[in-house]
N, C-alpha and C. Protein backbone atom coordinates (compact mmCIF):
# COMPACT_ATOMS: atom_id res chain seq x y z
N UNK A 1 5.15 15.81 6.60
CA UNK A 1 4.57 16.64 5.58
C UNK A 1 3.10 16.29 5.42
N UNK A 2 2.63 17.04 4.67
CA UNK A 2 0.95 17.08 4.17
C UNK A 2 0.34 15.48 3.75
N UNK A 3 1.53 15.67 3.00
CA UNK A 3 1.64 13.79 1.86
C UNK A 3 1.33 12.73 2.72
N UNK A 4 2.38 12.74 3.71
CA UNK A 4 2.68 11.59 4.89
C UNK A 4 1.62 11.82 5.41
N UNK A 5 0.84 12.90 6.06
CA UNK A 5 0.03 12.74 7.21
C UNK A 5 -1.46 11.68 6.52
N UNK A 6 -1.76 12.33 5.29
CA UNK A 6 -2.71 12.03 4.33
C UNK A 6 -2.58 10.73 4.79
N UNK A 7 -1.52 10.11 4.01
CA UNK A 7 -1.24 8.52 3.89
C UNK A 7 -1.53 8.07 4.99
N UNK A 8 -0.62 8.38 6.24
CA UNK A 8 -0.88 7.64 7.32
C UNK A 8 -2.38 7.50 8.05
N UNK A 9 -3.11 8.19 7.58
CA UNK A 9 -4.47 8.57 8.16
C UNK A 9 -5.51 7.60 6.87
N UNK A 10 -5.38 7.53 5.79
CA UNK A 10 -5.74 6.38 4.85
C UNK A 10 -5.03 4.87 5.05
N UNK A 11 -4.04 4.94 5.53
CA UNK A 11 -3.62 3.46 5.90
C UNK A 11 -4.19 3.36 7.52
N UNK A 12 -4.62 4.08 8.39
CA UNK A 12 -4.82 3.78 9.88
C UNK A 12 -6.31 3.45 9.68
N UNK A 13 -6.95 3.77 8.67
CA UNK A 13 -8.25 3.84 8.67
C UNK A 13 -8.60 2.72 7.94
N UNK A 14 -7.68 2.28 6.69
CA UNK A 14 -8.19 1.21 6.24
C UNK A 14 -7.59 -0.27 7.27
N UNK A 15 -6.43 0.06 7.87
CA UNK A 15 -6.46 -1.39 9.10
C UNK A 15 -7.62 -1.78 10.07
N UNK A 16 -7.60 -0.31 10.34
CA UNK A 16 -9.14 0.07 11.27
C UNK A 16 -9.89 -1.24 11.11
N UNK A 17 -10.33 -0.80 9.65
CA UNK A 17 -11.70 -1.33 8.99
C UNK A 17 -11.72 -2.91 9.12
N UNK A 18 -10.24 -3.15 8.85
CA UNK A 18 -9.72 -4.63 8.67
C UNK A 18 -9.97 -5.22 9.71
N UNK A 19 -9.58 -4.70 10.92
CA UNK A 19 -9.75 -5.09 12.09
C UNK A 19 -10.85 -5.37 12.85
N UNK A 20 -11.50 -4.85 12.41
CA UNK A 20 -13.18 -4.49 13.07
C UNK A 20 -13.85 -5.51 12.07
N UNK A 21 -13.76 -5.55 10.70
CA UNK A 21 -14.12 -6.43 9.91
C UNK A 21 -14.40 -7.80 10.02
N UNK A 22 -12.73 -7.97 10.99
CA UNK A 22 -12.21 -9.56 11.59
C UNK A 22 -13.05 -9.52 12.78
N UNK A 23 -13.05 -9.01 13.57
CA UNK A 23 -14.03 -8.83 15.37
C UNK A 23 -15.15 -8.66 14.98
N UNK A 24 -16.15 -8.25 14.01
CA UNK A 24 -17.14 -8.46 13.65
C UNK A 24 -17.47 -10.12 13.58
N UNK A 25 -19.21 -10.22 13.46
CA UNK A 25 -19.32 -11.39 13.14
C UNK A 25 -19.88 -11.47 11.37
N UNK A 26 -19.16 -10.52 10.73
CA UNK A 26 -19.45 -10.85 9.44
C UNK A 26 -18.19 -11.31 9.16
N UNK A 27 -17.81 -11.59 7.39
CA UNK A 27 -16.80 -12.02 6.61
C UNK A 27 -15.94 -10.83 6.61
N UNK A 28 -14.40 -10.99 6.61
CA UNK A 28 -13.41 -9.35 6.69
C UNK A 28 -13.93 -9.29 5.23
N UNK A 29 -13.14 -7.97 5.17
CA UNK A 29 -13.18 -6.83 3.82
C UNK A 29 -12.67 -7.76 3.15
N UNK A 30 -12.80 -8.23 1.56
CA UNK A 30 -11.95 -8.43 0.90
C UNK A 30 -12.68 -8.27 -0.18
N UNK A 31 -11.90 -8.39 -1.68
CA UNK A 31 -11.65 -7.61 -2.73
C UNK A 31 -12.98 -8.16 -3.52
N UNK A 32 -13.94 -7.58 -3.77
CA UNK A 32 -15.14 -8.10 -4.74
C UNK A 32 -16.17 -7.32 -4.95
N UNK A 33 -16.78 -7.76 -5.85
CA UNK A 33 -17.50 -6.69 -6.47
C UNK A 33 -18.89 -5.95 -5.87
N UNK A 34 -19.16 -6.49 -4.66
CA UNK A 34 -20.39 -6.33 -4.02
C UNK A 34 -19.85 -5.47 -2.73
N UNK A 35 -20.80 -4.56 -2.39
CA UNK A 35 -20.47 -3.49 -1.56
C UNK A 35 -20.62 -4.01 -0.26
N UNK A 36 -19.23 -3.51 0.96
CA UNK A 36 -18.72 -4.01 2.32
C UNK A 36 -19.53 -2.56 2.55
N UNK A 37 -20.61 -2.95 3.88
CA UNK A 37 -21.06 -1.32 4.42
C UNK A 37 -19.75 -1.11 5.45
N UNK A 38 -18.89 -0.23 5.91
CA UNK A 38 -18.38 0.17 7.09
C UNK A 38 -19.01 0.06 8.10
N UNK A 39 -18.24 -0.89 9.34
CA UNK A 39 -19.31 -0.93 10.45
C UNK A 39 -19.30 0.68 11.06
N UNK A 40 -20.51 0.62 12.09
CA UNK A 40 -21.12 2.07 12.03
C UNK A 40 -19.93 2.34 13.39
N UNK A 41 -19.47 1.55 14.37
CA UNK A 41 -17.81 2.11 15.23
C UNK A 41 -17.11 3.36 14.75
N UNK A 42 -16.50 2.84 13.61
CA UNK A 42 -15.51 4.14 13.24
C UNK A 42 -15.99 5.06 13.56
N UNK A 43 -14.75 5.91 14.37
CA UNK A 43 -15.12 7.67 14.04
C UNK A 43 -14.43 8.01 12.96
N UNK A 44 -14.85 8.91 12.52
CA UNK A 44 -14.26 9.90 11.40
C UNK A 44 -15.08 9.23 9.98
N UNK A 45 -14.07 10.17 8.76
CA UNK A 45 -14.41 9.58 7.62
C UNK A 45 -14.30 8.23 6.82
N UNK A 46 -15.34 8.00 6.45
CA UNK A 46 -15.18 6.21 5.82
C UNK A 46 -14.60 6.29 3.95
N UNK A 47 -13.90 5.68 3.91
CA UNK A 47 -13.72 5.45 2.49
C UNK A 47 -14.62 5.21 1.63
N UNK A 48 -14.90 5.07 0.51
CA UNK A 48 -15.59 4.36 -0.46
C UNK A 48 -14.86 2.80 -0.51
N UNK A 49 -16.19 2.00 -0.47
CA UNK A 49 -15.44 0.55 -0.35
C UNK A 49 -14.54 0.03 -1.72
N UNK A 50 -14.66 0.50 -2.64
CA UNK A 50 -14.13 0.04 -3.29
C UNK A 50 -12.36 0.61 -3.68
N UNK A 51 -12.44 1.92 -3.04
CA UNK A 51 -11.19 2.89 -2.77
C UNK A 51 -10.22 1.72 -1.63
N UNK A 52 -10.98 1.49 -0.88
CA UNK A 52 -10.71 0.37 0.77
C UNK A 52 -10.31 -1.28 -0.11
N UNK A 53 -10.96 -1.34 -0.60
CA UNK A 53 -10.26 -2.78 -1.55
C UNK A 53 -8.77 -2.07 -2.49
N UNK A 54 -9.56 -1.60 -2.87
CA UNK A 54 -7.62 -1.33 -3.78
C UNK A 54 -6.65 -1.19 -2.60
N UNK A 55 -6.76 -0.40 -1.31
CA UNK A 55 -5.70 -0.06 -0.41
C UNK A 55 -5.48 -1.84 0.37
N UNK A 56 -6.65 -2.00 0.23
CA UNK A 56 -5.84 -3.36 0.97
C UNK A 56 -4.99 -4.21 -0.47
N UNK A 57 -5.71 -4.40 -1.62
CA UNK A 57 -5.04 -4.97 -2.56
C UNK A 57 -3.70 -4.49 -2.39
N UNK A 58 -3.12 -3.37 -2.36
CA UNK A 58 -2.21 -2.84 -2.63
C UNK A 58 -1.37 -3.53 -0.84
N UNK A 59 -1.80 -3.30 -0.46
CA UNK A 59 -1.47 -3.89 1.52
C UNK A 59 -0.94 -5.13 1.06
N UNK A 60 -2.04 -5.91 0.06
CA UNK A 60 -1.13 -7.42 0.37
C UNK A 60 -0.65 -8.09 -1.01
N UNK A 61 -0.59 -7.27 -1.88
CA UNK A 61 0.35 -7.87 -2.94
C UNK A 61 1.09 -6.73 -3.49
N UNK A 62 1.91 -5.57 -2.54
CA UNK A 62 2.83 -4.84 -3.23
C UNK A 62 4.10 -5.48 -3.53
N UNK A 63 4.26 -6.67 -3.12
CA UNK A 63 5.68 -7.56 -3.06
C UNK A 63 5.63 -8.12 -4.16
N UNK A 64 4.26 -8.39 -4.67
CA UNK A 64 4.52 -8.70 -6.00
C UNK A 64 4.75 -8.00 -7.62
N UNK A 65 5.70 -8.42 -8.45
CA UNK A 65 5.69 -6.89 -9.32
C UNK A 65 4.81 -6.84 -10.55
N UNK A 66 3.64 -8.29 -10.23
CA UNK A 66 2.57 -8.05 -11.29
C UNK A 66 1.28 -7.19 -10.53
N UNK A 67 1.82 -6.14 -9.45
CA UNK A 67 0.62 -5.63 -8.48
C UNK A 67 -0.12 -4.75 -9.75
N UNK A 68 -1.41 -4.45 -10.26
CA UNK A 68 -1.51 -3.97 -11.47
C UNK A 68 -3.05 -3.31 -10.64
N UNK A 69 -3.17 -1.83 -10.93
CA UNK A 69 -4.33 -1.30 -10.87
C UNK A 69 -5.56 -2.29 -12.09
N UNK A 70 -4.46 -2.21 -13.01
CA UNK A 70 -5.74 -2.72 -14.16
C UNK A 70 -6.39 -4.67 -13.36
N UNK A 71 -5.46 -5.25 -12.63
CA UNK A 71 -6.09 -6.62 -11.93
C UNK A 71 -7.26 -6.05 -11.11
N UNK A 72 -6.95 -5.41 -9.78
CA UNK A 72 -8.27 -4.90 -9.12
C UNK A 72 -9.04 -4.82 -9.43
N UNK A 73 -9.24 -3.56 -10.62
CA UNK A 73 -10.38 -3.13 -11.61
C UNK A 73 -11.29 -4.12 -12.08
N UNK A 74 -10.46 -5.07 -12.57
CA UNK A 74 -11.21 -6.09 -13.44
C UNK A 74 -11.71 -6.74 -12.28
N UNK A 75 -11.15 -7.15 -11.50
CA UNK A 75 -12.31 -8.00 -9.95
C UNK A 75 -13.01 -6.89 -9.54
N UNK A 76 -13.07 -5.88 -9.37
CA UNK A 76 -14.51 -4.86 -8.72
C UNK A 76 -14.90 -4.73 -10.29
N UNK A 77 -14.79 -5.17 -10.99
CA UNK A 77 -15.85 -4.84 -12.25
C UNK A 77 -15.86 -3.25 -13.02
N UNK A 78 -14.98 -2.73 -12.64
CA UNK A 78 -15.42 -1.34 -13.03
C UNK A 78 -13.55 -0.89 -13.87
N UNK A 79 -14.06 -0.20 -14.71
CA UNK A 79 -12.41 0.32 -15.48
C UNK A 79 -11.41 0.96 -14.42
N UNK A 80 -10.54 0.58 -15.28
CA UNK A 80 -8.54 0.81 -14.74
C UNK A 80 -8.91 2.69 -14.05
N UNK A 81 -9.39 3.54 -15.28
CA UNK A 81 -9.34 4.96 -15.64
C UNK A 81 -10.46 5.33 -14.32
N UNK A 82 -11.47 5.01 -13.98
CA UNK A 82 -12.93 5.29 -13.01
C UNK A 82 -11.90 4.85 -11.54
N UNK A 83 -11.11 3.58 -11.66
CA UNK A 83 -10.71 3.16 -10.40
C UNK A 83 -9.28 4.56 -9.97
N UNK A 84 -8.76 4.43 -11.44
CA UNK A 84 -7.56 5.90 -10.82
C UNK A 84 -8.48 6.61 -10.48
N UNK A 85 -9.28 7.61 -11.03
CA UNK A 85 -9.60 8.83 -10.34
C UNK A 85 -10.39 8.39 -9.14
N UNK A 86 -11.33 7.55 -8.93
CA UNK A 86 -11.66 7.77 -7.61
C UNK A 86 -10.29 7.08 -5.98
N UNK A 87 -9.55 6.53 -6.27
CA UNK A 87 -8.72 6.47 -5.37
C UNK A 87 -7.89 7.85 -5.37
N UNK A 88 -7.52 8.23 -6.47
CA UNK A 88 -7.06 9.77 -6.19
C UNK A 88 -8.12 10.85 -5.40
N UNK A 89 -8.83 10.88 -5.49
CA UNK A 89 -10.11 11.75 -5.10
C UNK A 89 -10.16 11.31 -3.84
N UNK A 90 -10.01 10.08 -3.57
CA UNK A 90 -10.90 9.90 -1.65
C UNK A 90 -9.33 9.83 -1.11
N UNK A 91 -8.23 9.50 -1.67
CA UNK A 91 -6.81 9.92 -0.74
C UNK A 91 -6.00 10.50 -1.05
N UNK A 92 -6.17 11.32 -2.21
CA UNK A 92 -4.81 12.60 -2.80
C UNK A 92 -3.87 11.70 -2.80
N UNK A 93 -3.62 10.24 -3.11
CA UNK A 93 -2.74 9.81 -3.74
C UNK A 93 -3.20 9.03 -4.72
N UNK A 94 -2.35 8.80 -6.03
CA UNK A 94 -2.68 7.72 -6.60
C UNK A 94 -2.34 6.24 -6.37
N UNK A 95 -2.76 5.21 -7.04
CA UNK A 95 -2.58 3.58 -7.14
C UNK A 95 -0.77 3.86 -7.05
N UNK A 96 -0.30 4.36 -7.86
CA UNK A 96 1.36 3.85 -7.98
C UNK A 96 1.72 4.44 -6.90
N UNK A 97 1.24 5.64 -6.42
CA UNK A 97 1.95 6.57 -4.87
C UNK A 97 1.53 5.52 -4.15
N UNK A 98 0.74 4.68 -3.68
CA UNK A 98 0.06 3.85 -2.55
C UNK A 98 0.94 2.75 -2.85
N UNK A 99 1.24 1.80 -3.98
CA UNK A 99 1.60 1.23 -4.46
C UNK A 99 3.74 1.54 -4.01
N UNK A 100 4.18 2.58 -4.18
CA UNK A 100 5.23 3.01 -4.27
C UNK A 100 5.61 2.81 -2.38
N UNK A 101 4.63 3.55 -2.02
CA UNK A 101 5.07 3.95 -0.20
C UNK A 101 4.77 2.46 0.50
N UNK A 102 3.84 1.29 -0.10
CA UNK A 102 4.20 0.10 0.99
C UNK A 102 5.20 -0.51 0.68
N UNK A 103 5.64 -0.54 -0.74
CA UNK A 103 7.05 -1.27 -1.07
C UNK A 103 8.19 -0.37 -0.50
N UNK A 104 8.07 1.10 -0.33
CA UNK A 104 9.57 1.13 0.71
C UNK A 104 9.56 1.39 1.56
N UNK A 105 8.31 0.93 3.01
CA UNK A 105 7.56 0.82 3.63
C UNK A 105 8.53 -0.79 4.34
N UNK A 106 8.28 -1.52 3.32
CA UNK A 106 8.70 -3.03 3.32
C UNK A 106 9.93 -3.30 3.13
N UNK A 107 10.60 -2.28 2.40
CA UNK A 107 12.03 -1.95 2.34
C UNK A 107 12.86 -1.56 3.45
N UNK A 108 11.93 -0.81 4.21
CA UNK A 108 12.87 -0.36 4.86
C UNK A 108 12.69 -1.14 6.53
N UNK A 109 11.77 -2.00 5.95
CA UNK A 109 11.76 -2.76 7.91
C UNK A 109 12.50 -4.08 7.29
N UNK A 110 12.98 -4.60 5.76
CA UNK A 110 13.79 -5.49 5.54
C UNK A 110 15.15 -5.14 6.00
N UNK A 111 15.10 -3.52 5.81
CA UNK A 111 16.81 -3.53 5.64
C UNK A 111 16.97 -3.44 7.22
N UNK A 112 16.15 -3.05 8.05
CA UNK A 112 16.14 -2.52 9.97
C UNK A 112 16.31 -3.81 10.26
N UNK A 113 15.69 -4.90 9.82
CA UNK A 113 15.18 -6.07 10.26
C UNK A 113 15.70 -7.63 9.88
N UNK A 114 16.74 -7.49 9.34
CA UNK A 114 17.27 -8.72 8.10
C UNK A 114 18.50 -8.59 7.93
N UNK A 115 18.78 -9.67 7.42
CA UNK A 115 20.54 -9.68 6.64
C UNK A 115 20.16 -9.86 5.77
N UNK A 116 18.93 -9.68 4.49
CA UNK A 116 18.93 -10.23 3.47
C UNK A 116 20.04 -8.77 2.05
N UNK A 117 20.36 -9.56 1.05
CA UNK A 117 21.03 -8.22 0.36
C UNK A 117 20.54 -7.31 -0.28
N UNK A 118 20.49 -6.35 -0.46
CA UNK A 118 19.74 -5.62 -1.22
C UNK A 118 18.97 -5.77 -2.53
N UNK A 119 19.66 -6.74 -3.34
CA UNK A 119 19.23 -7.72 -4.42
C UNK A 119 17.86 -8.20 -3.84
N UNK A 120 18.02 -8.72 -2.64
CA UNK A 120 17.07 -9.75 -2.38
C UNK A 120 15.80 -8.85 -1.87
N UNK A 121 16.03 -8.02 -1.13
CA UNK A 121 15.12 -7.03 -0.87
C UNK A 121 14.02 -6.21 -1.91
N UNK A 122 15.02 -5.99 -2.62
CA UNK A 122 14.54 -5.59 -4.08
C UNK A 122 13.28 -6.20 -4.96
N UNK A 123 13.49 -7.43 -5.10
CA UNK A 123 13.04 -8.79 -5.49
C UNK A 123 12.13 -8.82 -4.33
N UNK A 124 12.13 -9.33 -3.29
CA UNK A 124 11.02 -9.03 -2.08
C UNK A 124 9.66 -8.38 -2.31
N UNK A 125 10.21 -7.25 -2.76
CA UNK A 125 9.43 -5.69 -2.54
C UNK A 125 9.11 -5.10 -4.01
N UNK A 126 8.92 -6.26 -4.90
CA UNK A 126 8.16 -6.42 -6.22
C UNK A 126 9.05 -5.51 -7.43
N UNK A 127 10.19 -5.37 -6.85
CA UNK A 127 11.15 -4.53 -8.13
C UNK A 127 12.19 -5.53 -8.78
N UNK A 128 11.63 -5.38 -10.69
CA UNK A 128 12.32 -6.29 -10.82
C UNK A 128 13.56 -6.49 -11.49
N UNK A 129 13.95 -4.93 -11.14
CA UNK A 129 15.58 -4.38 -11.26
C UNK A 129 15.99 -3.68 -10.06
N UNK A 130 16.92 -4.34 -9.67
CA UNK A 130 17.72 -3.17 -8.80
C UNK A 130 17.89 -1.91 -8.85
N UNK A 131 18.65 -1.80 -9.85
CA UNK A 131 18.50 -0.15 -10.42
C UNK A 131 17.14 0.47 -10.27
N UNK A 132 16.34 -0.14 -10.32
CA UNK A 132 14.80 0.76 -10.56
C UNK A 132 14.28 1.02 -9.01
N UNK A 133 15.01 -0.21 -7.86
CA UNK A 133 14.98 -0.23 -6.36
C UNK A 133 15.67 0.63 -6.12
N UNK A 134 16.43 1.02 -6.67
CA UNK A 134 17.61 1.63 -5.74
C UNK A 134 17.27 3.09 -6.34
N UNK A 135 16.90 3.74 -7.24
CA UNK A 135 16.37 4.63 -7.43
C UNK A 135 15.32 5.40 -7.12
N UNK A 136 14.49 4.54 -6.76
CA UNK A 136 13.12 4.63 -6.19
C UNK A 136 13.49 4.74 -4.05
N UNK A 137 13.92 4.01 -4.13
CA UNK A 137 14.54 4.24 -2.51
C UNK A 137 15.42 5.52 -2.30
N UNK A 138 16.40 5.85 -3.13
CA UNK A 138 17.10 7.41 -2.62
C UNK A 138 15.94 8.15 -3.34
N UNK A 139 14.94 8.52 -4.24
CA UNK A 139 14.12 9.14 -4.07
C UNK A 139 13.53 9.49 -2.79
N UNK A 140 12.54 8.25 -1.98
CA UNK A 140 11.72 8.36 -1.12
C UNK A 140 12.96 8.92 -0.04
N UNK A 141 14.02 8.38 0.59
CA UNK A 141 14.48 8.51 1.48
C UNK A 141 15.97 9.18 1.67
N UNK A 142 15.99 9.41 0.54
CA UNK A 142 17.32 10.41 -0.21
C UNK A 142 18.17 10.13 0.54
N UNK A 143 18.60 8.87 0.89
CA UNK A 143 19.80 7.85 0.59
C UNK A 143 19.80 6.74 0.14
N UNK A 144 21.12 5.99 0.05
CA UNK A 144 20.81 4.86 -0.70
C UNK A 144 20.35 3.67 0.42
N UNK A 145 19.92 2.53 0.03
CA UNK A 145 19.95 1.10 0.44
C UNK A 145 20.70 0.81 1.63
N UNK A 146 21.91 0.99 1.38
CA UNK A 146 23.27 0.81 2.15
C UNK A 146 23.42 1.54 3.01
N UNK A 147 23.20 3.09 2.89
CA UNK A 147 23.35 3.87 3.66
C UNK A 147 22.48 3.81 4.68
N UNK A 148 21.15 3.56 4.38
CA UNK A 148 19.88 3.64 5.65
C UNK A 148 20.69 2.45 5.88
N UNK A 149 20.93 1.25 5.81
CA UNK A 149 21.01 0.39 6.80
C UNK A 149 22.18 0.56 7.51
N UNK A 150 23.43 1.67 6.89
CA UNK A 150 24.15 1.40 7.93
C UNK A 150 23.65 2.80 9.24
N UNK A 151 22.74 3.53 8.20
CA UNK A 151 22.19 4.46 9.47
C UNK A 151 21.99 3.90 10.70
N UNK A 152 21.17 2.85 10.27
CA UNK A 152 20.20 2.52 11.46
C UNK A 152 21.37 1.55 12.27
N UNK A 153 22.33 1.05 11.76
CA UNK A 153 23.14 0.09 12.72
C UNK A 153 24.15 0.95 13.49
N UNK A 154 24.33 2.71 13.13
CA UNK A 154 25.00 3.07 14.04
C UNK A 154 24.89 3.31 15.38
């Protein structure tokens, strides 16, 4: 769909960046208040760097369930409300949609990838009720937990 392609093209672009960041001989991207220029490589469109810090924020602490737009904000210096709309604006998703798709993202290469239980997965992947996992997963993938994994083991 429209949604997915979006996403996948904002997450390919911000690894991109990551990557090139690291093979550069500067310091990688990471989360602060002073502006990362995009090296001039990339083709296509560049993010706003500070849009590119929340997506990685969100990259490496969606497992946790204190992941909070309002933390970011306060390390780039700028309000919770300025940081929603411009991440909505440069990827037609918001903080909790970005936030939502790496945790069952992470969900679902636990359940392909693991014996751990769904409890534990849950807990993993920064939810800190089951019920609220397991709801949020037959949303995205309109089955349950159990079911994708026994999908994938047939």
């Amino acid at each position: 769909t429209r949604l997915q392609t979006r996403t996948a093209r904002v997450l390919a672009l911000t690894m991109i960046s990551r990557v090139a960041g690291r093979l550069s001989t500067t310091t990688p991207m990471s989360i602060s208040a002073s502006v990362i220029e995009p090296p001039d490589r990339l083709p296509g469109p560049t993010l706003n760097t500070r849009v590119a810090a929340v997506l990685e924020y969100v990259e490496e602490n969606h497992s946790r369930s204190s992941c909070r737009l309002e933390e970011v904000a306060r390390t780039l210096r700028v309000s919770r409300s300025y940081l929603s709309r411009l991440v909505l604006r440069e990827t037609g998703l918001t903080f909790n949609r970005h936030l939502q798709l790496a945790r069952m993202n992470t969900a679902a290469r636990l359940l392909q990838g693991s014996s751990l239980s769904v409890k534990e997965i849950s807990a993993a992947t920064g939810y800190e009720h089951v019920p609220s996992f397991d709801r949020q997963f037959r949303k995205h993938f309109r089955m349950t937990p159990g079911e994708f994994r026994r999908g994938i083991r047939i």
